[in-house]
Protein backbone atom coordinates (compact mmCIF):
# COMPACT_ATOMS: atom_id res chain seq x y z
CA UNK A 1 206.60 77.11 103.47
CA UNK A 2 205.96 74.61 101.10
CA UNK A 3 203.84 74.51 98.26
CA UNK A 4 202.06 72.07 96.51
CA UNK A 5 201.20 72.24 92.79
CA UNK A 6 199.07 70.19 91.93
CA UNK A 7 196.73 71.29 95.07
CA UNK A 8 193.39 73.61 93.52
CA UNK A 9 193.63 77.13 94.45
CA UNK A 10 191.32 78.03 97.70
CA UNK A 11 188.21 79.36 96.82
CA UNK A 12 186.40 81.82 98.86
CA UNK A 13 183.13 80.91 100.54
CA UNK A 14 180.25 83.36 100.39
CA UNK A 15 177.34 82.99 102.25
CA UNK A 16 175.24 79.24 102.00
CA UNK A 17 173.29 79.84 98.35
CA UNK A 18 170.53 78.11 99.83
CA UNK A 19 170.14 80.62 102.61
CA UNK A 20 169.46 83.51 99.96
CA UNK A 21 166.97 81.77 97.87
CA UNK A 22 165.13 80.40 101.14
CA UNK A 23 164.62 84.05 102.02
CA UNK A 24 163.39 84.76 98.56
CA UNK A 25 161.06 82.07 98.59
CA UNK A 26 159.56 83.35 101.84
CA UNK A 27 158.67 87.15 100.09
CA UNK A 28 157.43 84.69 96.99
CA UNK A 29 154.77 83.27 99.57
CA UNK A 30 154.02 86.29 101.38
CA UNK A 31 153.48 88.31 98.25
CA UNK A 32 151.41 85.22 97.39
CA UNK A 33 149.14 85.18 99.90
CA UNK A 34 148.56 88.95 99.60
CA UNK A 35 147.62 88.89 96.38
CA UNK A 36 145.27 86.10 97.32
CA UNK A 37 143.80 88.04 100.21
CA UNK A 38 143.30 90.92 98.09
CA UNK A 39 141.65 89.07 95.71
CA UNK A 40 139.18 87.08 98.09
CA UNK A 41 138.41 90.64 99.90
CA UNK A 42 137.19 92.51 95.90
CA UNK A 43 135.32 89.27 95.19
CA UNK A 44 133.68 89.13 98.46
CA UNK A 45 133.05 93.31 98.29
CA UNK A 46 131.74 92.79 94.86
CA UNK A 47 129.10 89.76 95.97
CA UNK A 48 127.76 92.30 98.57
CA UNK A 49 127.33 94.95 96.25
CA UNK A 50 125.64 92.90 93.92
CA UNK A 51 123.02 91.26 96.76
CA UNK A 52 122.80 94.17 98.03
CA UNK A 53 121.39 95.38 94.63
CA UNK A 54 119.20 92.75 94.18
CA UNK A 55 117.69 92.80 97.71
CA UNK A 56 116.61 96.64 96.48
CA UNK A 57 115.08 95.27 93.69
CA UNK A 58 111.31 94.53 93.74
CA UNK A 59 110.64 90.54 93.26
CA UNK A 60 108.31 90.09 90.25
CA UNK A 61 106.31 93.65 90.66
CA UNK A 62 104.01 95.09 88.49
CA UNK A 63 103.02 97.75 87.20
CA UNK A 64 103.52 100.61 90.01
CA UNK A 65 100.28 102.21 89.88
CA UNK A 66 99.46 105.83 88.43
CA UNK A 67 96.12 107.89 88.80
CA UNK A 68 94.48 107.49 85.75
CA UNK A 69 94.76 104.04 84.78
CA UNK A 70 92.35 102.15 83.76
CA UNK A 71 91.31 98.13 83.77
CA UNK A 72 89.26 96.67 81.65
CA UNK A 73 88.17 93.68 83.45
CA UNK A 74 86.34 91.27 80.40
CA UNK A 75 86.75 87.80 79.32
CA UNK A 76 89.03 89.03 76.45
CA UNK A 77 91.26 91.05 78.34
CA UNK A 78 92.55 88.41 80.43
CA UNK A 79 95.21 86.00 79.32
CA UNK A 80 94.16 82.24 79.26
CA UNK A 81 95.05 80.06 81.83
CA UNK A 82 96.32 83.56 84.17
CA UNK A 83 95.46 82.92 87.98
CA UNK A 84 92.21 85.30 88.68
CA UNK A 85 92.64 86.96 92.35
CA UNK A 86 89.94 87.36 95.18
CA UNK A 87 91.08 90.58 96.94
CA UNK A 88 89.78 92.41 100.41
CA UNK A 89 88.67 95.98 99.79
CA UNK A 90 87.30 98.78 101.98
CA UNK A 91 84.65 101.05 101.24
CA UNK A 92 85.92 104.61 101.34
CA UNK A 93 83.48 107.97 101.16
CA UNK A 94 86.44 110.19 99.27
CA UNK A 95 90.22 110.52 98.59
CA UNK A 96 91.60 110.86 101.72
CA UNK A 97 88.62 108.84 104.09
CA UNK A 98 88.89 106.59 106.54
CA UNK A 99 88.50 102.87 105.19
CA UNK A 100 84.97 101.69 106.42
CA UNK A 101 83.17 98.72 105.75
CA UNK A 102 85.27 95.22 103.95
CA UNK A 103 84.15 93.86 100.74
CA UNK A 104 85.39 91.68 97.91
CA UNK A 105 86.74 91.63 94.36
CA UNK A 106 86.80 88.40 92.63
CA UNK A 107 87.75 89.04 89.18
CA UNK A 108 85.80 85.55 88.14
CA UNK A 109 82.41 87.37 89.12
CA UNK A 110 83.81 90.64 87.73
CA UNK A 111 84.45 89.23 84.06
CA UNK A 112 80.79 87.86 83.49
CA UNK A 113 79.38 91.53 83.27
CA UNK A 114 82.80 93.09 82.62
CA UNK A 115 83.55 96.74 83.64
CA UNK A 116 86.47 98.91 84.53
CA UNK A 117 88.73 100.36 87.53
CA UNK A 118 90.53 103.44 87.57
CA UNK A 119 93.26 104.15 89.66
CA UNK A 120 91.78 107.44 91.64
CA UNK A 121 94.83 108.00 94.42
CA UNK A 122 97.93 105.94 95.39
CA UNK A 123 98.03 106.46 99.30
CA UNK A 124 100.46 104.92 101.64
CA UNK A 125 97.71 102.57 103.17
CA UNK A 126 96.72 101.56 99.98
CA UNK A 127 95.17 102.66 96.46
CA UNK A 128 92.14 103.80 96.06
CA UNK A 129 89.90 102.26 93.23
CA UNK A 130 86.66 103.36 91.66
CA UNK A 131 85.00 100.50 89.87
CA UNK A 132 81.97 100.53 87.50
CA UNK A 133 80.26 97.59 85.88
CA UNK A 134 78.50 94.75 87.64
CA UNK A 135 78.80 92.45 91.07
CA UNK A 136 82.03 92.39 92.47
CA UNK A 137 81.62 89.36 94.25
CA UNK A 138 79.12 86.69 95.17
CA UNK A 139 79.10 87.46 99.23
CA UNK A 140 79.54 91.16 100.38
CA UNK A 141 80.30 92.99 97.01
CA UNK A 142 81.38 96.18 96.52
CA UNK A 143 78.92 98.69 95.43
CA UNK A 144 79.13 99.18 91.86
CA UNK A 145 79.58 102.96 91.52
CA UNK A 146 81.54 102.90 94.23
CA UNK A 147 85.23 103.73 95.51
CA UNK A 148 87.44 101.37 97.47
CA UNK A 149 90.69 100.88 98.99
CA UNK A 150 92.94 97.74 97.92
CA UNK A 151 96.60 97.38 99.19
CA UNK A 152 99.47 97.63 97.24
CA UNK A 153 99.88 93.87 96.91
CA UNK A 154 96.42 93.09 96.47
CA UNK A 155 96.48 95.58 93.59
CA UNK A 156 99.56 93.81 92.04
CA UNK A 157 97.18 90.51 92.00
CA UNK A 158 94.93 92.01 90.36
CA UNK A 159 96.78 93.64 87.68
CA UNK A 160 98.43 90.20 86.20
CA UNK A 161 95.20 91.31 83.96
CA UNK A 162 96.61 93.14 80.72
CA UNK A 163 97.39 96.46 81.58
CA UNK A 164 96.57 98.61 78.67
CA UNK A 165 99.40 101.42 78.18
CA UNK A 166 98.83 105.00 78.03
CA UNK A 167 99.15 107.17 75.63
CA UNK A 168 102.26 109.19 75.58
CA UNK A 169 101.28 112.59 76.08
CA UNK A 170 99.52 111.57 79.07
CA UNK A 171 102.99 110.37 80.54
């Protein structure tokens, strides 16, 4: 057989290059798009938790109510300009009574002869108020040593008054 010399030795041929890094570039992707799934499920987890913790949160609440406090209801005590409430009450006999007849507390009418309420109970219908000073409202007032029951969210209207804080060994 003859040979040539000046002919370049025969090289061996592997596999294609291109097939190796085309299958590399395929995990690439894959690992890719799991890292980007992982990612989108944490930041969606974490957007749940943190609704989820502001749905639990009370929107703009007050003061929760304690027995014992007290409001001074005056012309000093509330702030200038603050929105004054006109709240439905019930009549109530003692602590744990039956609500009876309605009335009305309109803190306008209630600052021109000033006067206080005390938190008596917090019940689950409502909280029960004892008010002394004069008229609580122009048209069916409340008696004025008398004890009523407000619900909660009426309460919170009326509180937007300053609440005075207790003292601390009351606490």
């Amino acid at each position: 057989m003859l040979r040539y010399q000046n002919k370049p030795p025969r090289r061996r041929l592997d596999k294609p290059v291109t097939k190796a890094v085309a299958v590399q570039r395929r995990t690439e992707v894959l690992n890719r798009r799991i890292r980007i799934g992982f990612a989108v499920f944490y930041s969606l987890a974490a957007t749940v938790i943190l609704c989820t913790a502001v749905a639990k949160t009370p929107l703009a609440a007050g003061p929760s109510p304690q027995v014992g406090d007290v409001l001074q209801i005056t012309t000093e005590a509330t702030a200038p300009g603050a929105a004054l409430a006109t709240v439905p009450a019930r009549l109530l006999a003692g602590p744990w009574a039956h609500p009876g007849q309605g009335c009305w507390l309109d803190e306008t009418m209630m600052r021109e002869p000033g006067g206080t309420l005390t938190v008596l109970a917090v019940r689950s219908d409502g909280i029960m108020l004892s008010w002394v000073g004069g008229d609580t409202a122009r048209i069916a007032s409340c008696p004025a040593p008398g004890q009523f029951l407000v619900a909660a969210a009426d309460y919170q209207r009326l509180v937007q008054i300053t609440v005075p804080r207790r003292p601390a060994m009351l606490r």
